[in-house]
N, C-alpha and C. Protein backbone atom coordinates (compact mmCIF):
# COMPACT_ATOMS: atom_id res chain seq x y z
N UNK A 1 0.84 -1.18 0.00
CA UNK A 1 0.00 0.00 0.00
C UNK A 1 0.88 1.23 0.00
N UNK A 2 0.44 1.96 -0.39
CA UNK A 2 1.23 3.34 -1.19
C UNK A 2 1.02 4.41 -0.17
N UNK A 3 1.78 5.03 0.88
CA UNK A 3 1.72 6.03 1.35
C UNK A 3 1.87 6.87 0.98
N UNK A 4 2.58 7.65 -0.13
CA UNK A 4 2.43 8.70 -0.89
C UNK A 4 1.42 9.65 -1.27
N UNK A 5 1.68 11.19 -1.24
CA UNK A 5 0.62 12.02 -1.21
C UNK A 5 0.75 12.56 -2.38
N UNK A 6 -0.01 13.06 -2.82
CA UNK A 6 0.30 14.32 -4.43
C UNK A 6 -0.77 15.37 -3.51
N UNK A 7 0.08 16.56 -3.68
CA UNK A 7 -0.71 18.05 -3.52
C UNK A 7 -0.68 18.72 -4.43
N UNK A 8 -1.48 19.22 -4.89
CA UNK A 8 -1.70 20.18 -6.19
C UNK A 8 -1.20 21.45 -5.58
N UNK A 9 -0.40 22.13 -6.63
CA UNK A 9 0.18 23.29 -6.40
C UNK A 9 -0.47 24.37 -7.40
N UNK A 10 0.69 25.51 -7.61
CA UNK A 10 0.24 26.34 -8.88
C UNK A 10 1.69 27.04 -9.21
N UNK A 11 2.85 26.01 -8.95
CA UNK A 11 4.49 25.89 -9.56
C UNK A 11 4.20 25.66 -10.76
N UNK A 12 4.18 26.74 -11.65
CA UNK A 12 4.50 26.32 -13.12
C UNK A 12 5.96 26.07 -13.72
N UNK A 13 6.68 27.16 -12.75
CA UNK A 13 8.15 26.91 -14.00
C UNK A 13 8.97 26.25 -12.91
N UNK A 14 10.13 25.40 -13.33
CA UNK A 14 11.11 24.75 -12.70
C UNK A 14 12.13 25.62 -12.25
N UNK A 15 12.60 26.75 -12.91
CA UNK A 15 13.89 27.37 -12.11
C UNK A 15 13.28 28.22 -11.15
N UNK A 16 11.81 29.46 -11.05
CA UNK A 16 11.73 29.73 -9.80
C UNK A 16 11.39 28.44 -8.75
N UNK A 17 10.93 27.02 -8.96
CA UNK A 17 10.74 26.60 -7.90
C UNK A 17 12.19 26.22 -7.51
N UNK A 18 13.15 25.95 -7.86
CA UNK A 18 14.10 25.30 -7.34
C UNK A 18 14.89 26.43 -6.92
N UNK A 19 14.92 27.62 -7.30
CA UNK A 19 15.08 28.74 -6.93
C UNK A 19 14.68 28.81 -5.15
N UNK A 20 13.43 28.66 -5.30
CA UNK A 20 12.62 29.22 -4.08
C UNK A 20 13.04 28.16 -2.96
N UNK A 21 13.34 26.30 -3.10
CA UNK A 21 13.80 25.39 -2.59
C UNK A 21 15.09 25.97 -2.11
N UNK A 22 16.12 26.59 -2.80
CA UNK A 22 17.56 26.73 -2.51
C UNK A 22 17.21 27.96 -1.84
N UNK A 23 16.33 28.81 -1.85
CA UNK A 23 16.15 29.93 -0.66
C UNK A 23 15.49 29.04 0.80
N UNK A 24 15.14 28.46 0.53
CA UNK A 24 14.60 27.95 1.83
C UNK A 24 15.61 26.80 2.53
N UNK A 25 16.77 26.84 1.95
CA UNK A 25 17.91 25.72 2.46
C UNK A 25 17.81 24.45 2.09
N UNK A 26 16.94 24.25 1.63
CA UNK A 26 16.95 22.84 0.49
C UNK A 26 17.88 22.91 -0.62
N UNK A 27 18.64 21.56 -1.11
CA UNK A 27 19.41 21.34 -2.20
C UNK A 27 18.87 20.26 -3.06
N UNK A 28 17.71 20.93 -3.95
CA UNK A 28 16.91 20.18 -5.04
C UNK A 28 17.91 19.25 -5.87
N UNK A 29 17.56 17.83 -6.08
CA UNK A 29 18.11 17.58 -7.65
C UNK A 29 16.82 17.71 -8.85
N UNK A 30 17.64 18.08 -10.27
CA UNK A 30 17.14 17.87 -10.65
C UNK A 30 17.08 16.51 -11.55
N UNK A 31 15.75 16.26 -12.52
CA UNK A 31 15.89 15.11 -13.48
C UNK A 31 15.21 14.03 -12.79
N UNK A 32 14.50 13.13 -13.63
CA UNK A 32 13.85 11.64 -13.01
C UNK A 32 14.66 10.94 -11.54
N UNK A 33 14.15 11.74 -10.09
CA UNK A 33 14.64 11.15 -9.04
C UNK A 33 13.63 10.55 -8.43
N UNK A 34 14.45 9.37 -7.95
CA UNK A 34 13.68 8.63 -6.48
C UNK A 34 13.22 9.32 -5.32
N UNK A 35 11.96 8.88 -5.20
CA UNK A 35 11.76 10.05 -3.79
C UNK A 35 11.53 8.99 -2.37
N UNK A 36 11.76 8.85 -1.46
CA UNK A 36 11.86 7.52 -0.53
C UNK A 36 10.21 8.32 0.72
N UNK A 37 10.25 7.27 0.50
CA UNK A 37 8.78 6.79 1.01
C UNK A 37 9.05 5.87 2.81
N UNK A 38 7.40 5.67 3.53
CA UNK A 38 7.49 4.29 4.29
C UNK A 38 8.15 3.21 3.71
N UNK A 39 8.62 2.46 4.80
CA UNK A 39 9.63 1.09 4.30
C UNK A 39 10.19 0.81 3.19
N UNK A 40 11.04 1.71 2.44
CA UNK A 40 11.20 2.03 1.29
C UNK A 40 11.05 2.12 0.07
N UNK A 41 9.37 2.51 -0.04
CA UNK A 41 8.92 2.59 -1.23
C UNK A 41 9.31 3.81 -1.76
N UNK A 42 9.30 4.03 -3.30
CA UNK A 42 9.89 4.67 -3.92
C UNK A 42 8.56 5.54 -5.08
N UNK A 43 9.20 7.05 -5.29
CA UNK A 43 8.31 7.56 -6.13
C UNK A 43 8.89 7.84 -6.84
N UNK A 44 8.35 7.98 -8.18
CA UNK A 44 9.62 9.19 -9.38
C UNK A 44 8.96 10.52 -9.12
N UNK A 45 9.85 11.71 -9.01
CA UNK A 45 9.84 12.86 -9.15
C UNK A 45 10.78 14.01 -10.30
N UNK A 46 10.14 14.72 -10.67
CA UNK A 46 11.13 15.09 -11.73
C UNK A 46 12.23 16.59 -11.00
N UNK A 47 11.62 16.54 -9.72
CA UNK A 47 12.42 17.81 -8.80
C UNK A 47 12.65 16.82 -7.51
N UNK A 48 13.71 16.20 -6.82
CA UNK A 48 13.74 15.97 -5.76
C UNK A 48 14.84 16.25 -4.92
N UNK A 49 13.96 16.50 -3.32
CA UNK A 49 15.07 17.02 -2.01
C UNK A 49 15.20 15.88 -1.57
N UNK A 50 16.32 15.39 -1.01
CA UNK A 50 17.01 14.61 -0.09
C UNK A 50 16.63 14.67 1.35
N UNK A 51 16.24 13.82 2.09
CA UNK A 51 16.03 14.42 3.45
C UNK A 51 16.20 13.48 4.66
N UNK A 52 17.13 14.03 5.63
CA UNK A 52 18.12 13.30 6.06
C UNK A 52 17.07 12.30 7.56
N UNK A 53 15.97 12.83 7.72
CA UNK A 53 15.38 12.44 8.77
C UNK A 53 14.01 12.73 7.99
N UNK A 54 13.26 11.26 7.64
CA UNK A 54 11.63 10.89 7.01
C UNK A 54 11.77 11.10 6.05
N UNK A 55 10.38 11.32 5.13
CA UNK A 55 10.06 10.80 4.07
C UNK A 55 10.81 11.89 2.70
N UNK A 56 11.16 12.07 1.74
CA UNK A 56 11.67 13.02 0.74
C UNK A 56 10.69 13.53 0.65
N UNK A 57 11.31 14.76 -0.57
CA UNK A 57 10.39 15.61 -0.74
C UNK A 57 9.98 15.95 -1.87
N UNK A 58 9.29 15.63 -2.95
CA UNK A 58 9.15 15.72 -4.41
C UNK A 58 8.27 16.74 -5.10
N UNK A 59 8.54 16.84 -6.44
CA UNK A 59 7.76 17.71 -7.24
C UNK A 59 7.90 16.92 -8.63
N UNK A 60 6.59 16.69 -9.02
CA UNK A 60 6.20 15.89 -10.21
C UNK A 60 5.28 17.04 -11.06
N UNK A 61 5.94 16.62 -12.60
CA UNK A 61 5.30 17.62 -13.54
C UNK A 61 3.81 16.97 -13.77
N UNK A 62 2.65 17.83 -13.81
CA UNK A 62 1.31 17.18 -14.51
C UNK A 62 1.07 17.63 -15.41
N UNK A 63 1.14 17.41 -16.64
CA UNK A 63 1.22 17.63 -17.92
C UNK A 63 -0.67 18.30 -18.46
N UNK A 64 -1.54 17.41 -17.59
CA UNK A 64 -2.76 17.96 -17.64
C UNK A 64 -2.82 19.15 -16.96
N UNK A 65 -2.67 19.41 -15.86
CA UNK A 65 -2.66 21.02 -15.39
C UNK A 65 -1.59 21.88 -15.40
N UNK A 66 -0.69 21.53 -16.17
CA UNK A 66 0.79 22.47 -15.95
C UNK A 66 0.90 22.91 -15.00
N UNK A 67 1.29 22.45 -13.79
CA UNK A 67 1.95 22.23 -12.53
C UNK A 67 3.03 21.54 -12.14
N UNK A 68 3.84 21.72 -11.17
CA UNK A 68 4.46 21.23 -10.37
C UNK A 68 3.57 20.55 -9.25
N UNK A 69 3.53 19.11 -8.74
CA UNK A 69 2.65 18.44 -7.25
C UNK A 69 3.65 17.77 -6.41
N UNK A 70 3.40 18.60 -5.49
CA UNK A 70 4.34 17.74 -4.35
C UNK A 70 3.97 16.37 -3.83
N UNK A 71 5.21 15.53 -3.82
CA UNK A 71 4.86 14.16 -3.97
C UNK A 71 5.61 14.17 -2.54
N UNK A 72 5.34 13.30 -1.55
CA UNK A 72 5.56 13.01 -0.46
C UNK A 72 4.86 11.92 0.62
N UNK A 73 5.78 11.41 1.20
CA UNK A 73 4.67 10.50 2.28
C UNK A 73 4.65 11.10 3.37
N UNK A 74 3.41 11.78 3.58
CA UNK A 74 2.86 12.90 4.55
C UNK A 74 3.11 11.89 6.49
N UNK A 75 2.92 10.63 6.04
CA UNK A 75 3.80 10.31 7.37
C UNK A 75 4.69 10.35 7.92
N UNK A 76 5.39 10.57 7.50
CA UNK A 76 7.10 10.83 7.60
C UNK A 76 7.49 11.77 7.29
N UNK A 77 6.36 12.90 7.29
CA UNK A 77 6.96 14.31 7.21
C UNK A 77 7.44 15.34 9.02
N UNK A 78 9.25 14.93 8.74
CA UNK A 78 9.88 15.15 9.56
C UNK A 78 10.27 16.84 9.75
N UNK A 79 9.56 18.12 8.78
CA UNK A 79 10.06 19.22 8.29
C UNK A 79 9.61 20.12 9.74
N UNK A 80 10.21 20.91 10.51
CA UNK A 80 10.65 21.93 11.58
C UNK A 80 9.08 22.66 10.88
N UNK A 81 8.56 22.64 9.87
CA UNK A 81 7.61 23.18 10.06
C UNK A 81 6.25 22.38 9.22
N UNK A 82 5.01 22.46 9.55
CA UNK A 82 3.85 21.90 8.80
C UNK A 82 4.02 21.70 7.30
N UNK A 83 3.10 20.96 6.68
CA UNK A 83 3.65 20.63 5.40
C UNK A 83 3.16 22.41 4.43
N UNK A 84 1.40 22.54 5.02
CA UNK A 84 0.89 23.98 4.38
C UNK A 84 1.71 24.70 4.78
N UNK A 85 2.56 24.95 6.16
CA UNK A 85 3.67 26.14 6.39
C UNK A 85 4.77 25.69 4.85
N UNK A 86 4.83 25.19 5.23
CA UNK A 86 5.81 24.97 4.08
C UNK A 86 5.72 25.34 2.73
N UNK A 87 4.16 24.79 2.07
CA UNK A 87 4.33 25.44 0.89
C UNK A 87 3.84 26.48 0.56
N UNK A 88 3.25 27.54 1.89
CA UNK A 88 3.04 28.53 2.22
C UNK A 88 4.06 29.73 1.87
N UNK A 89 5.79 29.08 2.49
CA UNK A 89 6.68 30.27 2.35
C UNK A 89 7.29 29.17 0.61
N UNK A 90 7.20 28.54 0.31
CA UNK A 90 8.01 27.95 -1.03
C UNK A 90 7.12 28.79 -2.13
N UNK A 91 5.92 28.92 -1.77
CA UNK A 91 4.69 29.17 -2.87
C UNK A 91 5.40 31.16 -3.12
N UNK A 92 5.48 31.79 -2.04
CA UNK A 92 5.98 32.93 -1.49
C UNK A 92 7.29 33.51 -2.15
N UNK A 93 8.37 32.17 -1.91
CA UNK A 93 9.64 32.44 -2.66
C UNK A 93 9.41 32.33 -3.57
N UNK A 94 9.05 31.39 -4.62
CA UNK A 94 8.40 31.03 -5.83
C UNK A 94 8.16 32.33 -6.73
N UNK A 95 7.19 33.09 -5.83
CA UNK A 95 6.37 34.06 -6.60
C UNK A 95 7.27 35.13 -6.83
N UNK A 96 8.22 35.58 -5.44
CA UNK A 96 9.19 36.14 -5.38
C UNK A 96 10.13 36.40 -6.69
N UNK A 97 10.97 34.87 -6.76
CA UNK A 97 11.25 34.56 -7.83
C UNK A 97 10.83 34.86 -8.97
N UNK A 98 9.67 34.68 -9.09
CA UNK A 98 9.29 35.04 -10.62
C UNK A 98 9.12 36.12 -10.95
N UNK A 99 8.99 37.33 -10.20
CA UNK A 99 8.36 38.48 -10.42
C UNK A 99 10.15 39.28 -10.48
N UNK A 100 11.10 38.79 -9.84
CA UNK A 100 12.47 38.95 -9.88
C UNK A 100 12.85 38.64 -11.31
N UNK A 101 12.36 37.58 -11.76
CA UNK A 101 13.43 37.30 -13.18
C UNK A 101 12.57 37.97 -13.59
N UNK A 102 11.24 38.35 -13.78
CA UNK A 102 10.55 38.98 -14.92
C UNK A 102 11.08 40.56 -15.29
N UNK A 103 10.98 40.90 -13.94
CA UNK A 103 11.72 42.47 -13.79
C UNK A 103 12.94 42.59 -14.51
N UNK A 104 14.14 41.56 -13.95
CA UNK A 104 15.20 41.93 -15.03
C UNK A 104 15.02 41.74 -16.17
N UNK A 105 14.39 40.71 -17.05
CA UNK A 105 13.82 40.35 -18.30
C UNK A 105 13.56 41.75 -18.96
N UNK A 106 12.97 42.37 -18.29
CA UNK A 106 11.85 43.80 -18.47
C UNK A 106 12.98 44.68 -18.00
N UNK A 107 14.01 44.80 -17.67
CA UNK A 107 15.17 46.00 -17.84
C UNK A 107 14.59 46.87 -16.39
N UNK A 108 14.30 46.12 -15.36
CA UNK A 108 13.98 46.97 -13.81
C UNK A 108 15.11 46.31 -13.20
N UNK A 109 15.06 47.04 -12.28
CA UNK A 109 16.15 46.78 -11.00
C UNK A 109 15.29 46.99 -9.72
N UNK A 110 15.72 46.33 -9.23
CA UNK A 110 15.61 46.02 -7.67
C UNK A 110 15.58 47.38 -6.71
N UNK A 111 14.79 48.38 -6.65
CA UNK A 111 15.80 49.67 -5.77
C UNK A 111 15.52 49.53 -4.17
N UNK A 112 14.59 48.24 -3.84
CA UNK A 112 14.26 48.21 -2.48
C UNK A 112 13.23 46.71 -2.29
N UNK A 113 13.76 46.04 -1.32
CA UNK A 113 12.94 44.62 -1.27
C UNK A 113 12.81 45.20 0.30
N UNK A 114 11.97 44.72 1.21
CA UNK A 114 11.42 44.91 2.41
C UNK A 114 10.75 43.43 2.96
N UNK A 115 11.06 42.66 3.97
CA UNK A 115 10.39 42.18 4.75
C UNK A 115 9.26 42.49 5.73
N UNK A 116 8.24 42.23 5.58
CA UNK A 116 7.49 43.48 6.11
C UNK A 116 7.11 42.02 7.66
N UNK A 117 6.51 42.81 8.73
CA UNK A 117 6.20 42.07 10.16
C UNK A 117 5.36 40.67 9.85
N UNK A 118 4.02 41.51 8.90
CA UNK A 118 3.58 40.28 8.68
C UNK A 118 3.87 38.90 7.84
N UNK A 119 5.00 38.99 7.36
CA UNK A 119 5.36 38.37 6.77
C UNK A 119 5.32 38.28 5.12
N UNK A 120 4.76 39.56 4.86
CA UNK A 120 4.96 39.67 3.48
C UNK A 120 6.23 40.30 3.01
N UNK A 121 6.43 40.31 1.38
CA UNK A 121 7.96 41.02 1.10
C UNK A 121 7.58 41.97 -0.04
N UNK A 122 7.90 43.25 0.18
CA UNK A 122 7.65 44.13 -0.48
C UNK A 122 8.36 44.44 -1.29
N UNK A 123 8.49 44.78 -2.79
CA UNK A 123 9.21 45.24 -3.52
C UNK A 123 9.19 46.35 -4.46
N UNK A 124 10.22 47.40 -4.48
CA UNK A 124 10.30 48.79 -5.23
C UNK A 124 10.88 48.32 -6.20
N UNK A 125 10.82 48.13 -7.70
CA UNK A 125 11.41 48.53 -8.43
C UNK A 125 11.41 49.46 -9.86
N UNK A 126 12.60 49.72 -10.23
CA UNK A 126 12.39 50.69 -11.35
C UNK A 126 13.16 50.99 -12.40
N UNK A 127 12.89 51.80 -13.36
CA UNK A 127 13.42 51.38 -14.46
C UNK A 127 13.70 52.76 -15.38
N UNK A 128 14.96 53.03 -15.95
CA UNK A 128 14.91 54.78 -16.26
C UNK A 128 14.43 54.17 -17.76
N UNK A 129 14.04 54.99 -18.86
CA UNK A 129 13.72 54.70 -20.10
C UNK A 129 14.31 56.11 -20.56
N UNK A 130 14.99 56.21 -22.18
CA UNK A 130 16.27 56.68 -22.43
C UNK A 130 15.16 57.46 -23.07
């Protein structure tokens, strides 16, 4: 019997998520990885974290919803914080991320990022036009 979970996300692209993983102190692989499960069952993931205490931590492409789904065995989730905390601040960096590469894409700069109390992150940026 398959302990493994799939959570639907709304990770479309692969470099802000692995982006947002390596901000949060995770060291993603990428490419068709094993993700370790109860008594060592195994998942394929096409994004996977290593994790040194319970179950890994995966991200599988769904080709029907263009997503990223976190694949995991929610029993053996050993993470310092809840699994929704979790993809709470990944979803966060993520977005971060993307709105970062888009800006430079788009010729802005960064003139002010802010952590704000509640936990949101604010960002100034701007852009001279010649």
């Amino acid at each position: 019997m398959s302990h493994f979970s799939t959570v639907k996300t709304e990770l479309r692209q692969l470099e802000p998520l692995v982006k947002a993983l390596e901000d949060l102190g995770y060291a993603p692989e990428q490419g068709e990885k094993p993700v370790r499960g109860y008594r060592g069952q195994v998942a394929t993931a096409d994004l996977a974290v290593v994790v040194k205490e319970g179950g890994d931590i995966g991200f599988q492409w769904n080709e029907a919803t263009g997503t990223y789904e976190l694949v995991t065995d929610l029993d053996l989730w050993k993470q310092n914080i809840p699994v929704e905390r979790f993809l709470a601040q990944l979803t966060q960096r993520y977005a971060l991320n993307s709105v970062l590469a888009v800006t430079q894409r788009e010729g802005f700069q960064v003139a002010e990022q802010s952590n704000l109390q509640n936990g949101a992150i604010e960002l100034v940026v701007t852009r001279w036009d010649a």
